[in-house]
Protein backbone atom coordinates (compact mmCIF):
# COMPACT_ATOMS: atom_id res chain seq x y z
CA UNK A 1 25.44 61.31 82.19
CA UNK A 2 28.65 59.44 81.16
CA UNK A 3 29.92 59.78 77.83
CA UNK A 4 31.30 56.47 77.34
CA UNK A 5 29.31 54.46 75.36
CA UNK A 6 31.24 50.98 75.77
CA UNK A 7 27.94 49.29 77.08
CA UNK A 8 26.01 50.43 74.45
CA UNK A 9 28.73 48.94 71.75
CA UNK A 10 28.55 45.62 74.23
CA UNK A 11 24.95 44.98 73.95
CA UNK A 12 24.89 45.70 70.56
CA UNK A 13 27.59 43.49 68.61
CA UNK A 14 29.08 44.56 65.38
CA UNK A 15 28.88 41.66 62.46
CA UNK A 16 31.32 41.84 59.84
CA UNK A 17 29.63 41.90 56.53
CA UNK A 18 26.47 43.08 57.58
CA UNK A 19 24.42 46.25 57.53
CA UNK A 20 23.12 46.05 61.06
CA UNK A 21 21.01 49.25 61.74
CA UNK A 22 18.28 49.82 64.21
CA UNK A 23 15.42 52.92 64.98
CA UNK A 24 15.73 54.09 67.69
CA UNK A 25 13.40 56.95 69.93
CA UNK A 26 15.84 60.24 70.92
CA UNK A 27 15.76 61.85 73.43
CA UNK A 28 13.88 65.02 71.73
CA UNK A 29 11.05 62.47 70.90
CA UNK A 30 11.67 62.24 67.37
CA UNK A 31 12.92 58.44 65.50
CA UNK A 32 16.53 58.46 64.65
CA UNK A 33 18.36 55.37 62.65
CA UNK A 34 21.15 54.12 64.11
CA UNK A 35 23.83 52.30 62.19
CA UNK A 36 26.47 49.85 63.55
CA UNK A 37 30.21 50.24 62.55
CA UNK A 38 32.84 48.23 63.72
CA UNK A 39 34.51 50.74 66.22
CA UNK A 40 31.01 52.47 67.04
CA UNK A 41 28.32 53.47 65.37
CA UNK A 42 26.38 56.44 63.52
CA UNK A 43 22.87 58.00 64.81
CA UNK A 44 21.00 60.26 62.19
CA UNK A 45 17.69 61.68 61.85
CA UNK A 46 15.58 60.04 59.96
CA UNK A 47 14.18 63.86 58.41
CA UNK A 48 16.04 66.94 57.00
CA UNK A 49 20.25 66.60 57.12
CA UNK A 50 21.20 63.13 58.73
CA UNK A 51 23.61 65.07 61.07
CA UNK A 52 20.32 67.69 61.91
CA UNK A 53 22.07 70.72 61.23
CA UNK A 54 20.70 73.45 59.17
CA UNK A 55 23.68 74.93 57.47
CA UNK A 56 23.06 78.86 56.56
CA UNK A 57 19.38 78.29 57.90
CA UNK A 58 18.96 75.96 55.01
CA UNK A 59 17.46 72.16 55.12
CA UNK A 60 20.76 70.74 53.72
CA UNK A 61 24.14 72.73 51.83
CA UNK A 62 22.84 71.26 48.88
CA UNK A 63 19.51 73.47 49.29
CA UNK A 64 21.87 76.80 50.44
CA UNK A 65 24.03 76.31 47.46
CA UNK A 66 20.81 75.87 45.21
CA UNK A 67 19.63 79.04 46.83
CA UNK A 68 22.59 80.90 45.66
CA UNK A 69 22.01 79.81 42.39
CA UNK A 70 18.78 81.21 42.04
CA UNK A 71 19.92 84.63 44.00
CA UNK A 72 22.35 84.62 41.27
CA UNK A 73 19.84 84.32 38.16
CA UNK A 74 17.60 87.06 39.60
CA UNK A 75 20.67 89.12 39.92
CA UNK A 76 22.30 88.34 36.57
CA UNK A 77 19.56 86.92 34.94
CA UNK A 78 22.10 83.63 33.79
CA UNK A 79 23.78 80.71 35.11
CA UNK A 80 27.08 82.48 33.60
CA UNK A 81 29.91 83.23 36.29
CA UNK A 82 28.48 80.70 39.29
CA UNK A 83 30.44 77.96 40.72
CA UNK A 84 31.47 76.06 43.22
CA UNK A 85 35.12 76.24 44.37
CA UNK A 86 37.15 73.35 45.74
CA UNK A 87 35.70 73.93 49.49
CA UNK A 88 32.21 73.94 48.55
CA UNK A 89 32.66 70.84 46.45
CA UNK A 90 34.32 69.09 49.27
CA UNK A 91 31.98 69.71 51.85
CA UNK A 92 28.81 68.68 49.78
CA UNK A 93 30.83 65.55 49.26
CA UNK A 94 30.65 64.86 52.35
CA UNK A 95 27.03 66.07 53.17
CA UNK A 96 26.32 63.38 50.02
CA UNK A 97 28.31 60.78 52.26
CA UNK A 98 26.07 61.21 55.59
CA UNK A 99 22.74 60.35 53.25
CA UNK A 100 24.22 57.81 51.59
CA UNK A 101 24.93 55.91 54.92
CA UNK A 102 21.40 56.52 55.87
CA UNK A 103 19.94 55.57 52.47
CA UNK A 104 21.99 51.99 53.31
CA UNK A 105 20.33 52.07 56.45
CA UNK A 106 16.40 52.86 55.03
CA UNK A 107 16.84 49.78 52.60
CA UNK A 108 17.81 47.46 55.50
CA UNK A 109 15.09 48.99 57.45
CA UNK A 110 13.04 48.32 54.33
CA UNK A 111 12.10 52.06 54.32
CA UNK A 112 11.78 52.15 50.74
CA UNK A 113 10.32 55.66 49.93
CA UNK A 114 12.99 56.52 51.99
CA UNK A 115 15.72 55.66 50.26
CA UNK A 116 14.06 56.89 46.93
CA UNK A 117 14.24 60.46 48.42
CA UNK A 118 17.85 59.97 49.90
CA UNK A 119 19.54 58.43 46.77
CA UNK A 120 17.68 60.71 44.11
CA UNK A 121 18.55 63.97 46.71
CA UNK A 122 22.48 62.39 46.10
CA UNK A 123 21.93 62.10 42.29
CA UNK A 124 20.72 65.73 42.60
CA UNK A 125 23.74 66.76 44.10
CA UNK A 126 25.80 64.65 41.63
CA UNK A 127 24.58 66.67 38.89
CA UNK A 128 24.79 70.16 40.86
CA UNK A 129 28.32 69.33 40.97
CA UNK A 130 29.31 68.15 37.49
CA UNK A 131 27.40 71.42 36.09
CA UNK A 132 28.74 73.94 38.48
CA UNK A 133 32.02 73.24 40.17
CA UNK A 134 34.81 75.06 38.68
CA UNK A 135 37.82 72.50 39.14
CA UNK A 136 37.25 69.04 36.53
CA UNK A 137 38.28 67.21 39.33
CA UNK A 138 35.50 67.94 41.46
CA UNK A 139 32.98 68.01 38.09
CA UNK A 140 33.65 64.10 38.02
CA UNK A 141 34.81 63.19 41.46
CA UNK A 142 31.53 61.98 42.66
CA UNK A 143 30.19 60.55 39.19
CA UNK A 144 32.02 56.99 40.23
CA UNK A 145 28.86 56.80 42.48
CA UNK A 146 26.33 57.54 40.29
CA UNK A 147 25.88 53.60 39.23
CA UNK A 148 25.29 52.48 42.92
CA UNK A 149 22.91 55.14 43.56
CA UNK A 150 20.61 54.91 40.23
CA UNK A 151 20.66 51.27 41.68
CA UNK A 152 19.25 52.31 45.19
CA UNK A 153 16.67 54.10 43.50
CA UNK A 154 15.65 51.24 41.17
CA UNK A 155 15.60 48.40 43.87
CA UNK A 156 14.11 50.83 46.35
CA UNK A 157 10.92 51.69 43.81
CA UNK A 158 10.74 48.10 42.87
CA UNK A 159 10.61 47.04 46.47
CA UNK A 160 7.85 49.41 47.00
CA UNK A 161 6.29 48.49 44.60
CA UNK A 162 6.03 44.68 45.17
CA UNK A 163 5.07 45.87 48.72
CA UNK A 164 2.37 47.54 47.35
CA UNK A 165 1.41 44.12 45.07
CA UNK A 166 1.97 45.58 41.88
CA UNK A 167 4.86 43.37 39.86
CA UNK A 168 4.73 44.91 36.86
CA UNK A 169 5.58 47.83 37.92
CA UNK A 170 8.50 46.36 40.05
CA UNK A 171 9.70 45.29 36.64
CA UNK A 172 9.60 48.30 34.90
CA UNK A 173 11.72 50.13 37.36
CA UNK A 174 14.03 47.48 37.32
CA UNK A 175 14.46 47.60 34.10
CA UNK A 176 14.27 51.53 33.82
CA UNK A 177 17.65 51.42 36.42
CA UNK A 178 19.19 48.71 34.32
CA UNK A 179 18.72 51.43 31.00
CA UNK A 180 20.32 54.05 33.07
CA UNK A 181 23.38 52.26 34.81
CA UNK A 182 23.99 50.65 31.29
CA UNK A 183 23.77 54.14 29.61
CA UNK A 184 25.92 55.91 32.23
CA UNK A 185 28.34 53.48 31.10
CA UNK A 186 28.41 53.93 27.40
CA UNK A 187 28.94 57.83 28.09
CA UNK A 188 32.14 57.26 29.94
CA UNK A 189 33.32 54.54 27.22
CA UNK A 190 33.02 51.80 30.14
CA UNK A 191 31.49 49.66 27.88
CA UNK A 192 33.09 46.38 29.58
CA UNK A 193 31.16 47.13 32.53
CA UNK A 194 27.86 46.20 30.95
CA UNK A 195 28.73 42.54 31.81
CA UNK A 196 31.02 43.24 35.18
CA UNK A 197 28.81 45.86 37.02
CA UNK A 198 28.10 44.46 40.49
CA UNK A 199 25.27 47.09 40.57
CA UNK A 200 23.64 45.55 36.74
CA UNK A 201 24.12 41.87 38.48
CA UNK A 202 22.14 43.34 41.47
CA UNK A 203 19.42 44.78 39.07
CA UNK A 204 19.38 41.50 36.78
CA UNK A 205 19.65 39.37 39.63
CA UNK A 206 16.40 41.21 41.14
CA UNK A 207 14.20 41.09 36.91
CA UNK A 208 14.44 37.54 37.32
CA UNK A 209 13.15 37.70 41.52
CA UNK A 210 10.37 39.75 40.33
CA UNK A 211 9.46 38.45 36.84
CA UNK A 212 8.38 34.78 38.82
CA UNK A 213 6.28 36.79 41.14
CA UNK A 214 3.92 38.07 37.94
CA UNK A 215 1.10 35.72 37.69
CA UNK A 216 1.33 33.84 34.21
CA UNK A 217 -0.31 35.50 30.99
CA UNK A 218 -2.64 32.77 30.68
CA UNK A 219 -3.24 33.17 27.06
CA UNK A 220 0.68 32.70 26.83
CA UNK A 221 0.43 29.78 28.68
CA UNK A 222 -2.50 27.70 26.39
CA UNK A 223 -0.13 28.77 23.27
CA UNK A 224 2.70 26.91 25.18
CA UNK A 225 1.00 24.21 26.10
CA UNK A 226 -0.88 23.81 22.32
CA UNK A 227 2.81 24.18 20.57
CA UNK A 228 3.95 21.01 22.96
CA UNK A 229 1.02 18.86 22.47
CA UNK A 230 1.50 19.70 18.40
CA UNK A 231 4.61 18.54 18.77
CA UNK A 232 3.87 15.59 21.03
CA UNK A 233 1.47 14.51 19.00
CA UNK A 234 -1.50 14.37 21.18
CA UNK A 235 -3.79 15.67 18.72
CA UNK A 236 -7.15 15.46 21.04
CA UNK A 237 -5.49 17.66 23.67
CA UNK A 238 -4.34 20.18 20.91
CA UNK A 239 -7.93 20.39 19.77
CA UNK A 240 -9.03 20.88 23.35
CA UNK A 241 -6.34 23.42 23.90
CA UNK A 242 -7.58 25.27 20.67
CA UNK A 243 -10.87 25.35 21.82
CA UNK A 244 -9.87 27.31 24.97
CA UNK A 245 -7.67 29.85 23.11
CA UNK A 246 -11.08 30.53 20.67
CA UNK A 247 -13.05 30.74 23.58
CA UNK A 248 -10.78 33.65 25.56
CA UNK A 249 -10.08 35.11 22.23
CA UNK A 250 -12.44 35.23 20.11
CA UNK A 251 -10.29 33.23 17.30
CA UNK A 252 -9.15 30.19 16.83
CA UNK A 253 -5.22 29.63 16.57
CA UNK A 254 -3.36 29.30 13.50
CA UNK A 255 -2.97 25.30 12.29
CA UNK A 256 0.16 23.83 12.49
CA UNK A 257 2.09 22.97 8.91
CA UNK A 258 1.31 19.28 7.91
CA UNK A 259 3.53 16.91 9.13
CA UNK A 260 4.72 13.93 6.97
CA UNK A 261 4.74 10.44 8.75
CA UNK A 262 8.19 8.93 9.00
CA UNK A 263 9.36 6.61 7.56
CA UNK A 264 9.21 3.17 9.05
């Protein structure tokens, strides 16, 4: 078998400013995503580590180093005296890179429950890190990534969610990822980011795509339309209208103030 793979490359063009990603069957029998860069590409499992190594017999370094930790409590009975030195921190770095580029991939693949798992397994790491490496440097190193991924995970829910026909949930997690992007950046005194986030324009962008997918509150509606014909004038229809909002009620609206005629 020839290990150039110029004629896959060639019948598979690269587009600039695209996430072009495909699933593919392997070899083994088992799905794996493939991801197109512009000098090649990246194939990854679709379960376990994207590269499919088990590092220490574990399902991921994260999951050895987590291991530790808990070797270490039944040993010491505390957290006190673990860490992670510079090496460890700079190898689950890049373990946290490889499901990051798959997480990309999942969304395009629309593979929402997916990405969910990959993006919250990051923000796992994320805070494994801050709590336990030893250096500052590698406590915060990885937090500038913490915005995009609480992102993922809110669009990725949402998405799901409107999948599964259910808007109002969509909304809430929406909103939910908006609350925690915007309170990541109070902690770190980023305040001006509340307005210039790319990620909280991606979230707003995405309340407003989902709030005109949830069917009208139609009690909401007969209010709107009675305040408009009170104000038009059109005193039949408002009576009409007021009938209607009794009738799914159980109570008939409040009366509008008296209006004096103008003058002619």
């Amino acid at each position: 078998m020839g290990l150039d793979i110029h004629d896959i490359l060639k019948d598979w063009p690269y587009e600039s400013g695209q996430v072009t990603v495909r699933r593919i069957r392997g070899q083994d029998g088992r799905d794996k995503i493939q991801l197109r860069l512009d000098l090649g590409l990246l194939q990854m499992e679709t379960e376990g580590r994207p590269d499919g190594e088990r590092p220490f017999g574990h399902e991921s370094l994260l999951d050895y180093h987590l291991h530790r930790l808990e070797q270490h409590r039944a040993s010491k009975g505390e957290d006190k005296d673990f860490g992670l030195d510079e090496q460890a921190c700079e190898l689950l770095r890049a373990e946290a890179m490889m499901y990051y580029h798959r997480y990309l991939a999942e969304f395009v693949l629309e593979d929402f429950e997916a990405v969910d798992r990959d993006a919250m397994r990051n923000l796992r790491l994320m805070d494994f890190c801050k709590q336990y490496a030893r250096e500052e440097s590698d406590r915060y190193v990885l937090e500038q990534y913490r915005p995009y991924a609480l992102m993922m995970c809110g669009r990725a829910r949402a998405r799901q969610s409107l999948r599964e026909n259910r808007p109002k949930k969509a909304l809430a997690e929406v909103r939910n990822a908006i609350r925690e992007v915007e309170k990541f950046y109070r902690a770190f005194g980023q305040e001006n980011l509340l307005r210039n986030s790319g990620e909280l324009a991606m979230l707003r962008a995405m309340v407003k795509e989902v709030e005109s997918r949830i069917p009208a509150d139609p009690l909401e509606k007969l209010n709107r339309q009675l305040a408009a014909a009170v104000q038009a004038e059109r005193y039949e229809e408002a009576a009409t209208l007021r009938d209607r909002i009794r009738d799914l009620t159980g109570k008939s609206p409040p009366s509008p103030p008296n209006r004096t005629p103008s003058s002619q």
